[in-house]
Structures are given as C-alpha cells and as structure tokens.
C-alpha atoms as a PDB file:
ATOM      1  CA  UNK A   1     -13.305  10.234   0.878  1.00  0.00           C
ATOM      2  CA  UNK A   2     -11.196  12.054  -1.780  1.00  0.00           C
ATOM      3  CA  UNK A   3      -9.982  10.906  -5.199  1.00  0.00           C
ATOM      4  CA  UNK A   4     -12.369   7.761  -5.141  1.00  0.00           C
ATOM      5  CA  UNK A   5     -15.339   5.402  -4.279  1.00  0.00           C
ATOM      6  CA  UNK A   6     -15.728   3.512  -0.421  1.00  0.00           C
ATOM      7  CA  UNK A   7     -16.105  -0.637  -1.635  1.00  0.00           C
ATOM      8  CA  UNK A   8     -15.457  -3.255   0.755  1.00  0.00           C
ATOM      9  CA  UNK A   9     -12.492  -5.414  -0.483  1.00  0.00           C
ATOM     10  CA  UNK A  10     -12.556  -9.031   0.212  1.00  0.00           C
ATOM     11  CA  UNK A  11      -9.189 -10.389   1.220  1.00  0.00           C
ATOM     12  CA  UNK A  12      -8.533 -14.067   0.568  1.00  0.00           C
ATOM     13  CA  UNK A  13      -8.304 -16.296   3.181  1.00  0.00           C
ATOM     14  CA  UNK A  14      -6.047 -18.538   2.077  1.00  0.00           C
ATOM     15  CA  UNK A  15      -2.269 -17.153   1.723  1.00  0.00           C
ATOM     16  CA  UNK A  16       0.587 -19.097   0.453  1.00  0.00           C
ATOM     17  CA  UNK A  17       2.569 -18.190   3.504  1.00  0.00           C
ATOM     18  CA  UNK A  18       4.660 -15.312   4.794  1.00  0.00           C
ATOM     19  CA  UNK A  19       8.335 -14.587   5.677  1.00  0.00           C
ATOM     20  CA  UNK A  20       9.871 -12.333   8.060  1.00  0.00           C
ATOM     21  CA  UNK A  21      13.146 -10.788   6.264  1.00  0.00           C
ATOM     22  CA  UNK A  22      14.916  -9.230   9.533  1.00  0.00           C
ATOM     23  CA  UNK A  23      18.000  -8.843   7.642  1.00  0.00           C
ATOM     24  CA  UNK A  24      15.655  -6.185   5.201  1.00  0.00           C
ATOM     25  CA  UNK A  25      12.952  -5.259   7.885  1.00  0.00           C
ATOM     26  CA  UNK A  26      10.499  -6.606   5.328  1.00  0.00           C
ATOM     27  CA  UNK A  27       7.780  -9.576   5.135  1.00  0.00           C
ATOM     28  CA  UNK A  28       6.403 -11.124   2.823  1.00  0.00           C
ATOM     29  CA  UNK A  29       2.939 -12.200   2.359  1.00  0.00           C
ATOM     30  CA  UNK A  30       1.966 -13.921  -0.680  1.00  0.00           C
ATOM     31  CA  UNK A  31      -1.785 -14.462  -1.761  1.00  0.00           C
ATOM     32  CA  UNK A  32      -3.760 -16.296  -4.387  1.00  0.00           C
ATOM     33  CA  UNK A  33      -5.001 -13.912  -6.939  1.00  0.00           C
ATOM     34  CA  UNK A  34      -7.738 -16.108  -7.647  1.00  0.00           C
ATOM     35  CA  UNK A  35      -9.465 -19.269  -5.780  1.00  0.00           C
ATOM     36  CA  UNK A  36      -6.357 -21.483  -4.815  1.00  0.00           C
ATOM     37  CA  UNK A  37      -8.644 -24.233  -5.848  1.00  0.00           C
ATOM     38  CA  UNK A  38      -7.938 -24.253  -9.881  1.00  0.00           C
ATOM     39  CA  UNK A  39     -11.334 -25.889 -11.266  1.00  0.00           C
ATOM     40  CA  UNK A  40     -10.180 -25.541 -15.136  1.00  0.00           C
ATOM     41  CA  UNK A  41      -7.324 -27.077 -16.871  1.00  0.00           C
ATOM     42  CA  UNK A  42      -3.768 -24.910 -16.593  1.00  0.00           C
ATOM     43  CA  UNK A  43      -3.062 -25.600 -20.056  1.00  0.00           C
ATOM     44  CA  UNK A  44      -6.379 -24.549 -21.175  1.00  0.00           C
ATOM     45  CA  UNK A  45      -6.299 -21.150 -23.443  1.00  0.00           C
ATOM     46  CA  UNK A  46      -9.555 -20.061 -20.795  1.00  0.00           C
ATOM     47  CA  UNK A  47      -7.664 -20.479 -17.915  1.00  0.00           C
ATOM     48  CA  UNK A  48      -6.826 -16.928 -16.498  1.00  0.00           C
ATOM     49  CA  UNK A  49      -3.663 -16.680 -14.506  1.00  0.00           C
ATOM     50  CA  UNK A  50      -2.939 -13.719 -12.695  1.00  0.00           C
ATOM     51  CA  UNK A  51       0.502 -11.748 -13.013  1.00  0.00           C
ATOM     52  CA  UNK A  52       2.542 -11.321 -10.150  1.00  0.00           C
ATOM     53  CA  UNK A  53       2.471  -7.747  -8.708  1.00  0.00           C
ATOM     54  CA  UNK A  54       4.322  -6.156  -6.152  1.00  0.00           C
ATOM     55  CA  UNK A  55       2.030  -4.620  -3.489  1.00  0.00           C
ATOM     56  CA  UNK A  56       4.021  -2.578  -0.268  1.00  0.00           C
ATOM     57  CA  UNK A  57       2.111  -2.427   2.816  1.00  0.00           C
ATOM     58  CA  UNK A  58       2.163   0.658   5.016  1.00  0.00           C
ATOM     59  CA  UNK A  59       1.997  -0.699   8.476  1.00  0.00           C
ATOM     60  CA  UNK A  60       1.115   2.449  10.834  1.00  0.00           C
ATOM     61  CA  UNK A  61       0.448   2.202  14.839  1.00  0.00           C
ATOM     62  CA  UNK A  62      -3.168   4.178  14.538  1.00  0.00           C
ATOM     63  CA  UNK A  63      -2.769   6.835  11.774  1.00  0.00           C
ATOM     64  CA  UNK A  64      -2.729   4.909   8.488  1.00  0.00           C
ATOM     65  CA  UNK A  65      -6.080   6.629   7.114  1.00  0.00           C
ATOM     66  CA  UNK A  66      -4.473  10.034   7.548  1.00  0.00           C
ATOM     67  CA  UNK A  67      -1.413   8.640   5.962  1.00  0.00           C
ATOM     68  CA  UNK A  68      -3.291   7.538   3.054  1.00  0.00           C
ATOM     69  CA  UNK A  69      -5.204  10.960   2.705  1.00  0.00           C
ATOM     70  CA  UNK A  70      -2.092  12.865   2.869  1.00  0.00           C
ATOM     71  CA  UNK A  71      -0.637  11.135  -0.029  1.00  0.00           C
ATOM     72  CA  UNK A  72      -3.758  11.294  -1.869  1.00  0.00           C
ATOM     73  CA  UNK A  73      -3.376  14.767  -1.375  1.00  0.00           C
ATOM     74  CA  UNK A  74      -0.172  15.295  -2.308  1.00  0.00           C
ATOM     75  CA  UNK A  75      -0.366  13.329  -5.926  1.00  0.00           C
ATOM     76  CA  UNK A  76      -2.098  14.389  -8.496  1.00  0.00           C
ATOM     77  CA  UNK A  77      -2.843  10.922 -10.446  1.00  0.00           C
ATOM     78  CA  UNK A  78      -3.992   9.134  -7.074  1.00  0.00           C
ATOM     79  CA  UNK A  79      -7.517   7.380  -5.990  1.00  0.00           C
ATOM     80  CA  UNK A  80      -8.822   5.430  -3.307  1.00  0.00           C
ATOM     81  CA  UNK A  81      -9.730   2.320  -3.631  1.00  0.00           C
ATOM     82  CA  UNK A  82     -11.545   1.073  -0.248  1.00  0.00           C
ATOM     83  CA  UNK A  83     -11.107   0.491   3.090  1.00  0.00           C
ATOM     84  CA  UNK A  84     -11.631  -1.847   5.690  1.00  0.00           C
ATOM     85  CA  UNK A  85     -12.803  -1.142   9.679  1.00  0.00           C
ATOM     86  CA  UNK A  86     -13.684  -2.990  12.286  1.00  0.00           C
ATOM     87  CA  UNK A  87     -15.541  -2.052  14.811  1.00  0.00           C
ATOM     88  CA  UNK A  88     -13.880  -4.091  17.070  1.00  0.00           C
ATOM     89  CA  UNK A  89     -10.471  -3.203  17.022  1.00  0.00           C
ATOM     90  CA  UNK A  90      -8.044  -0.605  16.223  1.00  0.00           C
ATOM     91  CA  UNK A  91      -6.828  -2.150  13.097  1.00  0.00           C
ATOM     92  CA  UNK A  92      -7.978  -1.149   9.863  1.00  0.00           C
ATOM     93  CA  UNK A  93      -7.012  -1.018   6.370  1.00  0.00           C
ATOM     94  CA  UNK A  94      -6.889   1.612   3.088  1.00  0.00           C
ATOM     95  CA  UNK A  95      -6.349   0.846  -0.134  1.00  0.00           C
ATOM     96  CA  UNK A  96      -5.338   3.266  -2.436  1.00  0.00           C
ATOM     97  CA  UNK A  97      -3.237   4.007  -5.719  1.00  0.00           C
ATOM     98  CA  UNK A  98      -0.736   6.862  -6.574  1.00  0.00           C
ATOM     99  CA  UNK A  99       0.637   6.928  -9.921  1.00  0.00           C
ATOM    100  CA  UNK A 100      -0.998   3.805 -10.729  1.00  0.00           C
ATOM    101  CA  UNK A 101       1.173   1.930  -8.276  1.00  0.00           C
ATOM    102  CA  UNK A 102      -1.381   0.436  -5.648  1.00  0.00           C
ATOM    103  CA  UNK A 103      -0.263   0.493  -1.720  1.00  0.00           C
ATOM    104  CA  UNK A 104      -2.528  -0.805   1.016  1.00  0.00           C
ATOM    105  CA  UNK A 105      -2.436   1.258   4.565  1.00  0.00           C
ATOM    106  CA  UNK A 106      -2.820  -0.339   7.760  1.00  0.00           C
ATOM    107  CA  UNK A 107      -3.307   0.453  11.326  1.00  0.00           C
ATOM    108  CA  UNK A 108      -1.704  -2.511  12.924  1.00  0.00           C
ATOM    109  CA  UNK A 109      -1.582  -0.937  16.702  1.00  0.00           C
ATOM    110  CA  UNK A 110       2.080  -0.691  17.424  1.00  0.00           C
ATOM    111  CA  UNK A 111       3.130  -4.356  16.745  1.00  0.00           C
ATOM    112  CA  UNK A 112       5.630  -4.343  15.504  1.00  0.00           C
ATOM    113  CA  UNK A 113       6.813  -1.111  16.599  1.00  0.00           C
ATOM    114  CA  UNK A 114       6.607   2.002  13.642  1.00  0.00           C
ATOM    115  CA  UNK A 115      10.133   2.217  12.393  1.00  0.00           C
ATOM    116  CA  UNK A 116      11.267   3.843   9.038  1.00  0.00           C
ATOM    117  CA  UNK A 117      12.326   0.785   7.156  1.00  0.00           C
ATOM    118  CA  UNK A 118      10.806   1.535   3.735  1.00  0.00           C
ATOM    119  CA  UNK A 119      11.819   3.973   1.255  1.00  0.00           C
ATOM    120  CA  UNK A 120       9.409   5.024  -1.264  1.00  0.00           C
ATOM    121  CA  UNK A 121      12.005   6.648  -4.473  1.00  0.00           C
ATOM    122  CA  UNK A 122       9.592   9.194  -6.673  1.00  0.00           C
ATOM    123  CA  UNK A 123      10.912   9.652 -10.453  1.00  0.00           C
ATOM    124  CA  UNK A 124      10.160  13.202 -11.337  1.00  0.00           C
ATOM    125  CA  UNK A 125      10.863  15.191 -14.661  1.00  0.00           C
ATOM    126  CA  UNK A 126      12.171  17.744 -13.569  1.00  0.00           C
ATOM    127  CA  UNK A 127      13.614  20.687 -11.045  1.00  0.00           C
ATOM    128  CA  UNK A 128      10.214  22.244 -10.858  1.00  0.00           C
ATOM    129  CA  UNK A 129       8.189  18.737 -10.185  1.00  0.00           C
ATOM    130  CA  UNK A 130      11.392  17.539  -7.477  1.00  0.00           C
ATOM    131  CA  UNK A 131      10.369  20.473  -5.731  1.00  0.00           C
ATOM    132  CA  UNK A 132       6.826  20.039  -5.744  1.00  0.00           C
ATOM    133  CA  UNK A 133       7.221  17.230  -4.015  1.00  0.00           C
ATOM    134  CA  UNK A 134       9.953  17.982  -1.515  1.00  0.00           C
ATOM    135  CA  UNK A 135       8.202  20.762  -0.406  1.00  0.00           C
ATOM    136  CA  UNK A 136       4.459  18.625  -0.131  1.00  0.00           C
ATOM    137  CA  UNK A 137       6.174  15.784   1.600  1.00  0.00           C
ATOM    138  CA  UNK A 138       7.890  17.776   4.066  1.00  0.00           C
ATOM    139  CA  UNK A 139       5.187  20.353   4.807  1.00  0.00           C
ATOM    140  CA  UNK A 140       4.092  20.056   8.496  1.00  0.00           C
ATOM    141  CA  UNK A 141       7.342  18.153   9.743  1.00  0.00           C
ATOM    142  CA  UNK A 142       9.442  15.203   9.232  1.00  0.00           C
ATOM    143  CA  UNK A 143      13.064  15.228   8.430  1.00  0.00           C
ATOM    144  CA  UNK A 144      15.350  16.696   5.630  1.00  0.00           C
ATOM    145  CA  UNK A 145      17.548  14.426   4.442  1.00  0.00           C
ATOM    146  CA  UNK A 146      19.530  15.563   0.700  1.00  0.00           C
ATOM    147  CA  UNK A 147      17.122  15.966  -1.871  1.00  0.00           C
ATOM    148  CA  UNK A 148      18.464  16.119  -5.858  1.00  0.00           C
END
C-alpha cells in the first residue's frame, strides 16, 4: 500500500442514526467520536469533546480500493490510513486522506446502484496546477465536462 501504513480501524457500534436525503442523493450517518457512554462530568475542564467533522463516503459497487489508489496517486499530499476486508463478503472499506481532508472508500456491492451524485470541487493555484489535475483525473477515461 502506497502513501501509508495498513491498521485496522475500529468503527463504533453505536451511531446516532442515519438519514436518507433523496432530494440531495446523500445520507447521513452520524457517529460518536468517543464512547456514547460519557463517564466524566461535561462541564469538567478534562472532559474531551470531539469537534464535528465532515467525513464523505465513497460508496463503489466492487472497485473502491482502486478508487482510493488512484487518488492517492494522483495527489501529492495524500496517505492511507487503513482498510477494512472481510473475508466473507464483497464489501470492504479504505480509509485514506488527500490534502488533509479524510474520505473513507467502500465497496458496498451495487446497493444502491453507483450513480454520480457527489462532486468533489479541487482549489488549485493556478493554470499550471488546474491542469495537472484535469489531465490526472481524466487520464484513462471518464467524461469532460468544462474545466476553468
């Protein structure tokens, strides 16, 4: 694995429920960042809260490790951060960071269908870095839409 070190990351198994958005093709998920189960005082200065963070999901029918090794690929300030198979199933998930924003890939075998309800918007400096990564992201396929 590229751009990082394999650890197994323990997902909580307690969420504090999901949404389905149909009107945005989105849901929601929200987790605890720590134990649900507060054992200290929320007032209390040694309490540690966690900030909110936003977290997108890359739901893929069967190719989400690729996915996430092409993107590792194609940004320079990017790292793996685990991954999770089972031996099972089809389904499996990769976590990984590019530009210090963290995305989580997963291989959720066709349901719900792939679709291309997501845009991702990259900020780049300038001409020369725009078409760095036009030309990376559309290497190999996909489809041209305007580009600045």
């Amino acid at each position: 694995m590229s751009g990082g070190s394999l650890r197994v990351m323990a997902k909580p198994l307690v969420s504090y429920g999901n949404k389905y958005l149909p009107n945005f093709g989105l849901s929601v998920e929200l987790f605890p960042a720590k134990n649900p189960h507060r054992t200290c005082d929320q007032n209390s200065p040694t309490c540690e809260d966690a900030m909110a963070t936003v977290h997108p999901f890359l739901w893929f029918n069967l190719d989400a490790e690729a996915a996430r090794d092409f993107y590792l690929s194609v940004f320079k300030n990017s790292r793996a951060l685990g991954a999770i198979e089972f031996t099972d199933k089809p389904h499996a998930i990769f976590d990984f960071e590019l530009e210090g924003q963290r995305f989580t890939a997963l291989n959720a075998g066709g349901v719900p269908p792939f679709n291309e309800r997501i845009s991702l918007y990259i900020e780049t400096g300038d001409q020369e870095e725009t078409d760095y990564f036009w030309n990376a992201l559309t290497a190999g396929g996909g489809s041209e839409q305007p580009c600045g």
